[in-house]
N, C-alpha and C. Protein backbone atom coordinates (compact mmCIF):
# COMPACT_ATOMS: atom_id res chain seq x y z
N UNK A 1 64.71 14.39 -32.78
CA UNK A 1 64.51 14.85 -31.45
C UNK A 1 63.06 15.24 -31.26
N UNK A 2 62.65 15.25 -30.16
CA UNK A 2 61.31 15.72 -29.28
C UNK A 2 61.02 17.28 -29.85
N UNK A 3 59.49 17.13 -29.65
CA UNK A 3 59.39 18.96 -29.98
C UNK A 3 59.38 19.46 -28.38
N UNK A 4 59.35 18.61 -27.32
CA UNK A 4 58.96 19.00 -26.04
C UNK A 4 60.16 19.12 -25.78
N UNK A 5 60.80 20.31 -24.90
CA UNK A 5 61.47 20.36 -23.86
C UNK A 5 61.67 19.10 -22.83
N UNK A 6 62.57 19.14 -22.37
CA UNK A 6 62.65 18.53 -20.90
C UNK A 6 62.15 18.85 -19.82
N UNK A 7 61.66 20.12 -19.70
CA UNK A 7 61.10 20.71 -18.45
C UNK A 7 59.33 20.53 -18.70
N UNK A 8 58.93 20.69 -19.89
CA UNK A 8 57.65 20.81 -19.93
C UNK A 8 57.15 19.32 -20.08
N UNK A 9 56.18 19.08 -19.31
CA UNK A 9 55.57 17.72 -18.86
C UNK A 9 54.85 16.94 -19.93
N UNK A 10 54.46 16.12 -20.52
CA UNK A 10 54.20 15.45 -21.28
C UNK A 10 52.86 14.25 -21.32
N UNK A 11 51.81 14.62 -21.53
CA UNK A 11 50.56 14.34 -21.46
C UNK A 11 50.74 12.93 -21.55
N UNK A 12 49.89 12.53 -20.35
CA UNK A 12 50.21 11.05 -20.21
C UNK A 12 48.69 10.49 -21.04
N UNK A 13 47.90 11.34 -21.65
CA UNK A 13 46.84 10.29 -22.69
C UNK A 13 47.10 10.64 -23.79
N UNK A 14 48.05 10.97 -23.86
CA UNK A 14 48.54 11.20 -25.82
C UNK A 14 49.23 9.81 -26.18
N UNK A 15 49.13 9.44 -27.60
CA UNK A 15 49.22 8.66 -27.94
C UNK A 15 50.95 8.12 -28.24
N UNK A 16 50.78 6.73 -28.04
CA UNK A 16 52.77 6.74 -28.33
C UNK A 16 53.54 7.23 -29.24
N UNK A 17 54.62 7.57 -29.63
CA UNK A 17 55.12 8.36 -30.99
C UNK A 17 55.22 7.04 -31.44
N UNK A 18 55.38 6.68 -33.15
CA UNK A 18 55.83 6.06 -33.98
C UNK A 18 57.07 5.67 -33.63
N UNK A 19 57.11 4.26 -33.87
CA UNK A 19 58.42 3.58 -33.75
C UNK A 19 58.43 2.67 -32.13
N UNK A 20 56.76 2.99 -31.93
CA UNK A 20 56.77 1.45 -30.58
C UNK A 20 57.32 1.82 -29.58
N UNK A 21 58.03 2.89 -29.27
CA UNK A 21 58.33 2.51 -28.26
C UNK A 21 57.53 3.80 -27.20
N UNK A 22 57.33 3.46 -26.09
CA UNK A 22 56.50 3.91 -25.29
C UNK A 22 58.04 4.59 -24.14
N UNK A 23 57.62 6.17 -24.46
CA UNK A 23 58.43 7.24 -23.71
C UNK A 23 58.22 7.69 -22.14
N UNK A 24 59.25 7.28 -21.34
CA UNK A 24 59.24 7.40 -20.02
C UNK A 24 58.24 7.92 -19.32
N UNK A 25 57.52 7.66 -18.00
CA UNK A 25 56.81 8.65 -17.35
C UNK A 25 57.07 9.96 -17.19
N UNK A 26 56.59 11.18 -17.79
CA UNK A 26 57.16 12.65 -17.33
C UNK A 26 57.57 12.37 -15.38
N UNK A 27 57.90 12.90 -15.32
CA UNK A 27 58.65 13.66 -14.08
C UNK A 27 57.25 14.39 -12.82
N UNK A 28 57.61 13.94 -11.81
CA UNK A 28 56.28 14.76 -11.39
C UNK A 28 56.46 16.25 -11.18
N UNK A 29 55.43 16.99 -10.82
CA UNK A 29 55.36 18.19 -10.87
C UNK A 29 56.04 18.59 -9.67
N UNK A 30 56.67 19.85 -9.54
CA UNK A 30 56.86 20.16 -7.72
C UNK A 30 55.91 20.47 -6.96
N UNK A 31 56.49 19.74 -6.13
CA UNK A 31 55.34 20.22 -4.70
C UNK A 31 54.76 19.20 -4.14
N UNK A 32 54.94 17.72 -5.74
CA UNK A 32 54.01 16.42 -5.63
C UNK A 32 55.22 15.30 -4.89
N UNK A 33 54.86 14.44 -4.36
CA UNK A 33 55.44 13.75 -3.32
C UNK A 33 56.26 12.91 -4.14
N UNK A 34 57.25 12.19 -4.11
CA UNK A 34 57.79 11.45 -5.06
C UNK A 34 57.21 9.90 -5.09
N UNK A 35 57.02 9.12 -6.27
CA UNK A 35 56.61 8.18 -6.32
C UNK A 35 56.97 7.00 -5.13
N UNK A 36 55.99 6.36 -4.80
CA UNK A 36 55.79 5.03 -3.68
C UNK A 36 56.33 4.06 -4.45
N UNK A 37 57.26 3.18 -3.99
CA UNK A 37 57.28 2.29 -4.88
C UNK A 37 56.62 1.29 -4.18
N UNK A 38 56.53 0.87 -5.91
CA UNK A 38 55.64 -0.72 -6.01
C UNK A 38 53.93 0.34 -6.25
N UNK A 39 53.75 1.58 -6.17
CA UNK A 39 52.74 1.83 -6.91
C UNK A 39 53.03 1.94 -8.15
N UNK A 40 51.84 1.69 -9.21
CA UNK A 40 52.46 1.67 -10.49
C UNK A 40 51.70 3.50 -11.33
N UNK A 41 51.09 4.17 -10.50
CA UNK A 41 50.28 5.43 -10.83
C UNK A 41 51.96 6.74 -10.76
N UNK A 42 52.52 6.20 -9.71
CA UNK A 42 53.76 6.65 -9.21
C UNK A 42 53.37 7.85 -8.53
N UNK A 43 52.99 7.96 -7.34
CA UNK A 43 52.37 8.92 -6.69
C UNK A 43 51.08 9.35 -6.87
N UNK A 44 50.49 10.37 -7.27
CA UNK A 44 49.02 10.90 -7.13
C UNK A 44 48.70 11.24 -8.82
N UNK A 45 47.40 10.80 -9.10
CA UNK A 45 46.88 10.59 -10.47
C UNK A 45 47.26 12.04 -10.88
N UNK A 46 47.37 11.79 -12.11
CA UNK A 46 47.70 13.71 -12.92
C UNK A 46 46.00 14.17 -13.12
N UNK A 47 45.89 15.49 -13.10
CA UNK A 47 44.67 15.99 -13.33
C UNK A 47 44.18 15.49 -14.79
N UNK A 48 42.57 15.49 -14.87
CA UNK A 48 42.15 15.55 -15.87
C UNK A 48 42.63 16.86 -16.91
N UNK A 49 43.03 16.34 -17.85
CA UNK A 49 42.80 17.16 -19.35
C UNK A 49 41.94 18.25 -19.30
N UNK A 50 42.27 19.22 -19.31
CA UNK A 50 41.35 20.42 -19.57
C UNK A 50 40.45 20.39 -20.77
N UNK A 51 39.38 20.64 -20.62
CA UNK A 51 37.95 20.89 -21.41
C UNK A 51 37.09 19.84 -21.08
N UNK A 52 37.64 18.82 -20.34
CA UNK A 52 36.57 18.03 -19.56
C UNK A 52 35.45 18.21 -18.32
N UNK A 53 34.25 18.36 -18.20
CA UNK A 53 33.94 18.80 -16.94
C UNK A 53 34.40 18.02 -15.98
N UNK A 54 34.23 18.80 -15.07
CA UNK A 54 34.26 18.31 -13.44
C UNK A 54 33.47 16.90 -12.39
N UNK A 55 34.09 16.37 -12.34
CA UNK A 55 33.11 15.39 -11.85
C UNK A 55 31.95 15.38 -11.47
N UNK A 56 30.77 15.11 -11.71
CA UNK A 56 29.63 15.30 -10.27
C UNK A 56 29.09 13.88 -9.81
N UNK A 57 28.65 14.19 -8.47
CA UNK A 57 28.37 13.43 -7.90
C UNK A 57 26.70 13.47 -7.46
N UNK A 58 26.10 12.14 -7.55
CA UNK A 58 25.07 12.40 -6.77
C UNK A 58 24.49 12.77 -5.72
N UNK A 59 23.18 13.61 -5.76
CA UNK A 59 22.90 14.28 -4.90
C UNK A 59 22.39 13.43 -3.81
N UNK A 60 22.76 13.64 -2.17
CA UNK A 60 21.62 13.08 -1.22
C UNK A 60 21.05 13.33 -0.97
N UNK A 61 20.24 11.82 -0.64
CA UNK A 61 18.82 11.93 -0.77
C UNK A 61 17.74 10.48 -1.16
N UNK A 62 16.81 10.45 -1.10
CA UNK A 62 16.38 9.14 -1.96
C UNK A 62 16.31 9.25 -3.28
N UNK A 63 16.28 8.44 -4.10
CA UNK A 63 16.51 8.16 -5.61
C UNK A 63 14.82 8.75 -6.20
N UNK A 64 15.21 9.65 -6.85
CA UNK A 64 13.74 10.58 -7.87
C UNK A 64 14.27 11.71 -7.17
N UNK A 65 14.75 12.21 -6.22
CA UNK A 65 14.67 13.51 -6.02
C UNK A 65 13.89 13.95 -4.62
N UNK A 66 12.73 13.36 -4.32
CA UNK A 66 12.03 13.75 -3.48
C UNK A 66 11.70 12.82 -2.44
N UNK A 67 11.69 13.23 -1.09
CA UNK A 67 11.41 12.61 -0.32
C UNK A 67 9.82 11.93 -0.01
N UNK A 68 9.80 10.95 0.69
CA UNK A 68 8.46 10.79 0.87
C UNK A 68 7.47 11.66 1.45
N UNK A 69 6.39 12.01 1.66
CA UNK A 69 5.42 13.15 2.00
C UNK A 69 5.43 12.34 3.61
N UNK A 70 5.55 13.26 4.37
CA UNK A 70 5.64 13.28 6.13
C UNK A 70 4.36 13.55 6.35
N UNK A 71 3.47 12.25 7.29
CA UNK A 71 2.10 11.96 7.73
C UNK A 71 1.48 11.39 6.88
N UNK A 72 0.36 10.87 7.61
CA UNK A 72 -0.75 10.04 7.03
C UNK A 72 -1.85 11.33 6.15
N UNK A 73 -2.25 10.62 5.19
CA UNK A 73 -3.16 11.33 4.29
C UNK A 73 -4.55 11.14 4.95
N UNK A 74 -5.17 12.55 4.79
CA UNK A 74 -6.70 12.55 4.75
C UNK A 74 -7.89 11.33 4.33
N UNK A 75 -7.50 10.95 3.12
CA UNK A 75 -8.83 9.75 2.90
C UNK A 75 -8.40 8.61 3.29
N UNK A 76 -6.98 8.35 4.31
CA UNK A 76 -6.70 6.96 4.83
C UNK A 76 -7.58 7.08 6.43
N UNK A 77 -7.39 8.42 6.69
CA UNK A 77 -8.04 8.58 8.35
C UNK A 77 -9.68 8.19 8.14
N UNK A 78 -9.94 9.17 6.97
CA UNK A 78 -11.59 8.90 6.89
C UNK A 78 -11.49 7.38 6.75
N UNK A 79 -10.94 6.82 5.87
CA UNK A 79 -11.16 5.16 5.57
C UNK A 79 -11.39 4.28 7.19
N UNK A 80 -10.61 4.85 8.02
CA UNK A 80 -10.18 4.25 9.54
C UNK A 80 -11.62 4.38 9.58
N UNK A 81 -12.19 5.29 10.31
CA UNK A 81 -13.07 5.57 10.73
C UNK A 81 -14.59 5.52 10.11
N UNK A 82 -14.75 5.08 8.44
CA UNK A 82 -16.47 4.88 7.82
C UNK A 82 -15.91 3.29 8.18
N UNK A 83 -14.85 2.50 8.20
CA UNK A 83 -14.51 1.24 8.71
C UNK A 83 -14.77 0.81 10.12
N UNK A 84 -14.63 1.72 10.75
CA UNK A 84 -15.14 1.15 12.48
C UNK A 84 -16.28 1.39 12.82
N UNK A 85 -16.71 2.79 12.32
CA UNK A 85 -18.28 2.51 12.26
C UNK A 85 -19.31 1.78 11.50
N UNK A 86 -18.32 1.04 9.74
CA UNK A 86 -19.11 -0.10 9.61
C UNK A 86 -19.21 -1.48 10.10
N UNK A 87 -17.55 -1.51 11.29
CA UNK A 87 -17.59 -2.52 11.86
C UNK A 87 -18.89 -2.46 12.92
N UNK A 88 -19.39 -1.55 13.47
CA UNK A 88 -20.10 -1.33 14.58
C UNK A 88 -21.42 -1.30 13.42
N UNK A 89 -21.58 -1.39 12.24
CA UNK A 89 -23.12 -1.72 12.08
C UNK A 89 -23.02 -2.68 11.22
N UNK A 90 -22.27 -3.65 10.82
CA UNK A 90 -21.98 -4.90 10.28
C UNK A 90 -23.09 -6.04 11.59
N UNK A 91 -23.41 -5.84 12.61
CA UNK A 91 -24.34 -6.45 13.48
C UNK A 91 -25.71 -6.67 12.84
N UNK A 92 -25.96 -5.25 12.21
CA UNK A 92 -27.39 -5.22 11.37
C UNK A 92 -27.51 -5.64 10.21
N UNK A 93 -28.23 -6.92 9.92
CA UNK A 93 -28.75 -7.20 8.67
C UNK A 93 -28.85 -6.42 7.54
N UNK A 94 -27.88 -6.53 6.82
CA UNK A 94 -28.58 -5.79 5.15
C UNK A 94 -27.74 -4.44 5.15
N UNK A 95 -28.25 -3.40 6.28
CA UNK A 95 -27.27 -2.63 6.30
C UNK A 95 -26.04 -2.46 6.39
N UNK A 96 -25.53 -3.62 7.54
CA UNK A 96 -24.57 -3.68 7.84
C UNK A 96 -23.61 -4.48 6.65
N UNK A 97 -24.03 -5.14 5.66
CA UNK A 97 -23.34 -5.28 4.59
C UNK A 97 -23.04 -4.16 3.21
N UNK A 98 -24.25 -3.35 3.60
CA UNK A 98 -24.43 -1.83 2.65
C UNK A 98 -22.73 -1.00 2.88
N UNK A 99 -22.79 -1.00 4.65
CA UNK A 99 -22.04 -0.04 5.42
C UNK A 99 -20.33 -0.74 5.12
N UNK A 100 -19.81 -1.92 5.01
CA UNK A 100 -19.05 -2.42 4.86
C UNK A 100 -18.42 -2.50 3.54
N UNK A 101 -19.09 -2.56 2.83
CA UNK A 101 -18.62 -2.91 1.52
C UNK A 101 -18.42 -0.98 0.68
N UNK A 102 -19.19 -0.34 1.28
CA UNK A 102 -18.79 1.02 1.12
C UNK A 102 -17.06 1.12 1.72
N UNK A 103 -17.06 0.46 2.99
CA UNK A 103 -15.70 0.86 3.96
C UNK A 103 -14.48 0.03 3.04
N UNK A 104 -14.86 -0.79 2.19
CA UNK A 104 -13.66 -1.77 1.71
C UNK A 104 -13.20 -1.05 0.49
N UNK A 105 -14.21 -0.84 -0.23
CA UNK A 105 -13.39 0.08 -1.82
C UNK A 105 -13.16 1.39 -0.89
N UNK A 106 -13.91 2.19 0.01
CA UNK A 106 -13.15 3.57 0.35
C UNK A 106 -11.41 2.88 1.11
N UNK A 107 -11.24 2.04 2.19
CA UNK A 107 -10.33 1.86 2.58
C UNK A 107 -9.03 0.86 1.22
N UNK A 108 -9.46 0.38 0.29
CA UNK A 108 -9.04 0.15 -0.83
C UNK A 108 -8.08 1.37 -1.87
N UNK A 109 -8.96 2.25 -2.00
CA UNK A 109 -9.22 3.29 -2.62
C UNK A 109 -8.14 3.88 -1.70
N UNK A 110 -7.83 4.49 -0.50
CA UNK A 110 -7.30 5.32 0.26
C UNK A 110 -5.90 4.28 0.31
N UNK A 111 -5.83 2.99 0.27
CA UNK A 111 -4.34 2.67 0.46
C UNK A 111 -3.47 3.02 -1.09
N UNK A 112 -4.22 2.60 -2.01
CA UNK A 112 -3.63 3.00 -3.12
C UNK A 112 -2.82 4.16 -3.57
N UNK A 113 -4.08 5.29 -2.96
CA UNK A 113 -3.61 6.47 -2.69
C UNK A 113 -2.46 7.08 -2.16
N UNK A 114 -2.24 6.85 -0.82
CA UNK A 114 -1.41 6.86 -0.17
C UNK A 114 -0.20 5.89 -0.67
N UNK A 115 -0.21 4.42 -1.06
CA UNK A 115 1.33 4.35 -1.62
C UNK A 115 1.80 5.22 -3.15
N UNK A 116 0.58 5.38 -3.43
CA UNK A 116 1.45 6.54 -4.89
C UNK A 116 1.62 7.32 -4.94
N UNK A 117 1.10 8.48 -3.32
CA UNK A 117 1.94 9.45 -3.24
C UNK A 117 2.59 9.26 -2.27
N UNK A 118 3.63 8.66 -1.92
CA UNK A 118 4.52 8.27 -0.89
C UNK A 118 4.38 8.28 0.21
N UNK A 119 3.07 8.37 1.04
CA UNK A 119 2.39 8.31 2.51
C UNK A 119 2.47 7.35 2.61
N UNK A 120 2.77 7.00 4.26
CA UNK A 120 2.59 6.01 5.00
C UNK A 120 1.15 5.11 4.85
N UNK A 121 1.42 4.04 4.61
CA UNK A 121 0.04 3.25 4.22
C UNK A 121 -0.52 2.03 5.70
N UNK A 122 0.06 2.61 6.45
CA UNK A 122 -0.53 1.82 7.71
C UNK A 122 -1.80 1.73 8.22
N UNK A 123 -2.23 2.75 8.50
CA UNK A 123 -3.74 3.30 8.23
C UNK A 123 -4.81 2.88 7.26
N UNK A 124 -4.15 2.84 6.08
CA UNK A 124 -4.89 2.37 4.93
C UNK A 124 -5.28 0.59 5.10
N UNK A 125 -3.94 -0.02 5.53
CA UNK A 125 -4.14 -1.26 5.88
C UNK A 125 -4.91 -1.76 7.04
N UNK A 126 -4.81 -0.71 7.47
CA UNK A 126 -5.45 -1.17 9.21
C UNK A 126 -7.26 -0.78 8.39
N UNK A 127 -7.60 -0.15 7.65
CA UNK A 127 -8.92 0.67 7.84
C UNK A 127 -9.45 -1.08 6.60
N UNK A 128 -8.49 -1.00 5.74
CA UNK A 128 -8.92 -2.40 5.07
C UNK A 128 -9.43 -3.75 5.67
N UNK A 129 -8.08 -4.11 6.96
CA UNK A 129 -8.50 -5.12 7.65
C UNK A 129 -9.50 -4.79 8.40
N UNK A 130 -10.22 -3.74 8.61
CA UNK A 130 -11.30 -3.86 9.89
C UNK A 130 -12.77 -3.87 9.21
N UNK A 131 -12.56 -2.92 7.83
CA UNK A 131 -13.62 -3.34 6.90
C UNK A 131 -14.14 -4.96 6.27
N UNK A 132 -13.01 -5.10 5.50
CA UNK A 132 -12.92 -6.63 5.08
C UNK A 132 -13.40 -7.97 6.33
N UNK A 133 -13.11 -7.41 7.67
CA UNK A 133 -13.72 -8.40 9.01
C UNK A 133 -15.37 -7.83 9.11
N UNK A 134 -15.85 -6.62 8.78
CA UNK A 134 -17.21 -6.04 9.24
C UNK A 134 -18.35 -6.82 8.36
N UNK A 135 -17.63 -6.96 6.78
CA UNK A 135 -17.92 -7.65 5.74
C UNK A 135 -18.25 -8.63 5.90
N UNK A 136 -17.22 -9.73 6.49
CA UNK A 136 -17.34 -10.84 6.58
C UNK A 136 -18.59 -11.12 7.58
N UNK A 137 -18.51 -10.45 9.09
CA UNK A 137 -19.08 -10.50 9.70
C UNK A 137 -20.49 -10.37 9.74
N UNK A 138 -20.63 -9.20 8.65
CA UNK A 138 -22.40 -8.45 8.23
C UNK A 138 -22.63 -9.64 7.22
N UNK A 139 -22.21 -10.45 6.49
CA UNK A 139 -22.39 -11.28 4.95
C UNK A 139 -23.18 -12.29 6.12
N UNK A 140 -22.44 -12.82 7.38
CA UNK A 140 -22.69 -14.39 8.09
C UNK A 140 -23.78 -14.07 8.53
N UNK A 141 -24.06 -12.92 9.11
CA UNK A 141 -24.84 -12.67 9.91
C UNK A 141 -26.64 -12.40 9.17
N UNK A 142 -26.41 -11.81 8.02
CA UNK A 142 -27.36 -11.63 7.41
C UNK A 142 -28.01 -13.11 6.46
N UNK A 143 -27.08 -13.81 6.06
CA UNK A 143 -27.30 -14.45 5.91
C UNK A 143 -28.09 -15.81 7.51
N UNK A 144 -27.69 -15.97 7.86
CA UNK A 144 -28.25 -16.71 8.95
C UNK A 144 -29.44 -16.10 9.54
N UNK A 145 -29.75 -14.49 9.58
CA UNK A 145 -31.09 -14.07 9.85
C UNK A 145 -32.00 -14.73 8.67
N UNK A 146 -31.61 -14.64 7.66
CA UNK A 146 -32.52 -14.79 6.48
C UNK A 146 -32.96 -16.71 6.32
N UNK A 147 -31.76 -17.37 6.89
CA UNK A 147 -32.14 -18.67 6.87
C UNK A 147 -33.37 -18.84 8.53
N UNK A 148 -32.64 -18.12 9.02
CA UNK A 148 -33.65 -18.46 10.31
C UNK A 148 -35.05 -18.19 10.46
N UNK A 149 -35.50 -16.78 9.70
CA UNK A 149 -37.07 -16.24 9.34
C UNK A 149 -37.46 -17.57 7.90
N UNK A 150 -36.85 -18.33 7.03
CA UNK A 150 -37.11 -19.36 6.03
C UNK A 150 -38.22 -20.58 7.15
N UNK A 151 -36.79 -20.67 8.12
CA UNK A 151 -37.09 -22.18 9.11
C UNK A 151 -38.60 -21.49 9.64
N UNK A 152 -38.42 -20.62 10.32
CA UNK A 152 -39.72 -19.94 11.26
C UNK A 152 -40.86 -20.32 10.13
N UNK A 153 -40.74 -19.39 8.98
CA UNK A 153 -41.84 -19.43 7.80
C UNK A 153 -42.33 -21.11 8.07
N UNK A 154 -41.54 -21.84 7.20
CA UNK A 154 -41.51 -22.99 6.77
C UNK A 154 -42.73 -24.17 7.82
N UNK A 155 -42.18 -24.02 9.42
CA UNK A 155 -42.38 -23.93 10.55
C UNK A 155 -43.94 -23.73 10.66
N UNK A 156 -44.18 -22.76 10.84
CA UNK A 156 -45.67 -21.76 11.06
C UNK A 156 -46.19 -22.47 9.80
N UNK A 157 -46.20 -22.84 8.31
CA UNK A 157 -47.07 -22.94 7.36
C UNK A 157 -47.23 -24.47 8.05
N UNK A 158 -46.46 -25.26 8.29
CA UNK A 158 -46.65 -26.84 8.83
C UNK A 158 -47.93 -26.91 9.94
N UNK A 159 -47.37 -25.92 11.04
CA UNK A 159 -48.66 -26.01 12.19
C UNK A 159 -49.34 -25.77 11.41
N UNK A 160 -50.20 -24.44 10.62
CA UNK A 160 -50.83 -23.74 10.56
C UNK A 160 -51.84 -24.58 9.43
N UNK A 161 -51.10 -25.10 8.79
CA UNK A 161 -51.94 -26.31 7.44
C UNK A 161 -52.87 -27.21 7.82
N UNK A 162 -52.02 -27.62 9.63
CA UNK A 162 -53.08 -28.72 9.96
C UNK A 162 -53.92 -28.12 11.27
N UNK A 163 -54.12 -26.72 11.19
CA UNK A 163 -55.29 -26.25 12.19
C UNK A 163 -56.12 -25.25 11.64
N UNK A 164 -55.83 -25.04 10.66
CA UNK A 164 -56.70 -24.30 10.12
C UNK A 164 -57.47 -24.82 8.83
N UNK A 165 -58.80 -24.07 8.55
CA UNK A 165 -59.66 -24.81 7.19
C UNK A 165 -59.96 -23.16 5.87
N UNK A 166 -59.40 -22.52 6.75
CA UNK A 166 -59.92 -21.42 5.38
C UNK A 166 -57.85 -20.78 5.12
N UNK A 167 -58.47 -20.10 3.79
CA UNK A 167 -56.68 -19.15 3.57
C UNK A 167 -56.80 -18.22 4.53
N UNK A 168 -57.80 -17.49 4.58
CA UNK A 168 -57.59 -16.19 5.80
C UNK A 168 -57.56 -16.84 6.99
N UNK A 169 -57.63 -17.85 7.71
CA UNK A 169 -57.05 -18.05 8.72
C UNK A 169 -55.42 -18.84 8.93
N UNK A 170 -55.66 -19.72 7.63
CA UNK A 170 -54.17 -19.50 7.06
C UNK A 170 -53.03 -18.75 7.48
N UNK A 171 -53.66 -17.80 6.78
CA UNK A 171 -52.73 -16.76 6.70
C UNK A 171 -52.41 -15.75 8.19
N UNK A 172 -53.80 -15.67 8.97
CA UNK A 172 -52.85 -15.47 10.25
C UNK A 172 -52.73 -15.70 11.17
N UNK A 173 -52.67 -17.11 10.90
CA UNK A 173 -52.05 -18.39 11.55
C UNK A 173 -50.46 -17.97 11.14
N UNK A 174 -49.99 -17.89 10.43
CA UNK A 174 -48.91 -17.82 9.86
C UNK A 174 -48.61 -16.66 10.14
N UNK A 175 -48.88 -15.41 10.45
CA UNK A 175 -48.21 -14.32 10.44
C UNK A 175 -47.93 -14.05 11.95
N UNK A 176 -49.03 -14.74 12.62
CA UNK A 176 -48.83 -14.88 14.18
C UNK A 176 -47.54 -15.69 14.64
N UNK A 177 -47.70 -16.82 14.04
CA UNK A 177 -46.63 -17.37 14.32
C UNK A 177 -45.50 -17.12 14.11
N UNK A 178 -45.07 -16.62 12.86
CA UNK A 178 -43.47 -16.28 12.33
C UNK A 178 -43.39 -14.66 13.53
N UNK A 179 -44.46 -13.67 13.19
CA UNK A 179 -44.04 -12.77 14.47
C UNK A 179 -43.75 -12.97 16.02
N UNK A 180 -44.02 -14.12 16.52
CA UNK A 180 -44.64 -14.50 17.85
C UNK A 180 -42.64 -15.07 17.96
N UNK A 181 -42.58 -16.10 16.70
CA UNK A 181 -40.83 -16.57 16.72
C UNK A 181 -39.91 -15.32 16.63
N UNK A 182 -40.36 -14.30 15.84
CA UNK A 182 -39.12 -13.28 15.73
C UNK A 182 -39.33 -12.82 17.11
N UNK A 183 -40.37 -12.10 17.34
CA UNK A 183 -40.50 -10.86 18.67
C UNK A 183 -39.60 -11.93 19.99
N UNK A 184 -39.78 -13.53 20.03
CA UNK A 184 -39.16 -13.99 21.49
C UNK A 184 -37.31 -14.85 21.35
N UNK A 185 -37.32 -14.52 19.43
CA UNK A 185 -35.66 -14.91 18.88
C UNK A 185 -35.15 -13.36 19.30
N UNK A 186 -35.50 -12.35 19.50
CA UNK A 186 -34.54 -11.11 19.68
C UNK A 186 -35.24 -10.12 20.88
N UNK A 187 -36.07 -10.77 21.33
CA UNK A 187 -36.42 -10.17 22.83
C UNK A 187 -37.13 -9.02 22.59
N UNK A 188 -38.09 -9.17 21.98
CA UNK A 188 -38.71 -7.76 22.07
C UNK A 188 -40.26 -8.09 22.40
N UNK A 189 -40.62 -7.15 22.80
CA UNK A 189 -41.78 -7.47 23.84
C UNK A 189 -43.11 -6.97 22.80
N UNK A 190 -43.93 -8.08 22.54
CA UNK A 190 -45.11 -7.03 21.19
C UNK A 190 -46.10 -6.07 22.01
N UNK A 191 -46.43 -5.08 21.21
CA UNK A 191 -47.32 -4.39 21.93
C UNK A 191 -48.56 -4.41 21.46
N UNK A 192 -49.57 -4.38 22.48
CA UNK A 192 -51.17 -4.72 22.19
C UNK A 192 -51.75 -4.02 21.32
């Protein structure tokens, strides 16, 4: 015979007794609804086994714990802004490639930033694309001043070879001329 009573319930993760054969479902507890049929649990799961903890569940929220940081960061705004004002001196030769290429590693620099500490990186992208266009823009531009004072040079030594007989007049033959091409290529009026 059983060491268990009939009344006292009978742990359904204990192992089968010897001799194969597998001993009836205990009885449910009172109070518990009587088994559904065609479920095979036969009503509502039995509690966990005591000395097990308690379930837990994850916390909400996003995954690490912490939410993303709310607003745009400080060196993405500055990035916006050394970017539009190097777009606005990307016009000037030399500088304007100085001023740009500062705006691309700072606006570089500031997106990085901002995605690794979980800020919004819109800003950062926007301050990149307006740099990276000032760049482009100051690189064409300087370059084509520099081919255009070559042609002028080039230009002025041709006249100047076949009207003149000494180097010092040469020479400002040539300085007249390349100034005389810049001062009326950008409108500026020479003064006496």
């Amino acid at each position: 015979m059983s060491d268990q009573t009939p009344n006292e319930p009978q742990d359904p993760y204990a192992p089968p007794p010897p001799g194969g054969a597998t001993p009836p479902p205990p009885p449910p507890p009172a109070g518990m609804p009587p088994a559904v049929p065609g479920d095979p649990a036969g009503g509502y799961p039995p509690p966990p086994p005591a000395g097990y903890p308690a379930p837990t569940y994850p916390a909400a929220g996003y995954p690490g714990g912490a939410p993303p940081k709310q607003g745009v960061g400080a060196l993405a705004i500055v990035a916006l802004i050394v970017s539009l004002l190097a777009l606005l001196a990307s016009w000037i030769p030399i500088i304007g490639i100085i001023g740009t290429f500062i705006a691309v590693v700072l606006a570089i620099v500031s997106w990085v930033v901002s995605s690794k500490g979980g800020r919004p990186v819109g800003m950062a992208i926007a301050a990149t694309v307006i740099s990276v266009l000032g760049l482009v823009i100051s690189v064409v531009l300087t370059v084509s001043f520099f081919v255009a004072i070559m042609n002028d040079l080039s230009e002025a030594e041709t006249y100047c070879n076949a009207r003149t007989e000494t180097q010092a007049e040469f020479d400002t033959c040539v300085e007249d001329r390349v100034g005389d091409n810049f001062l009326d290529r950008f409108g500026i009026e020479p003064t006496p």
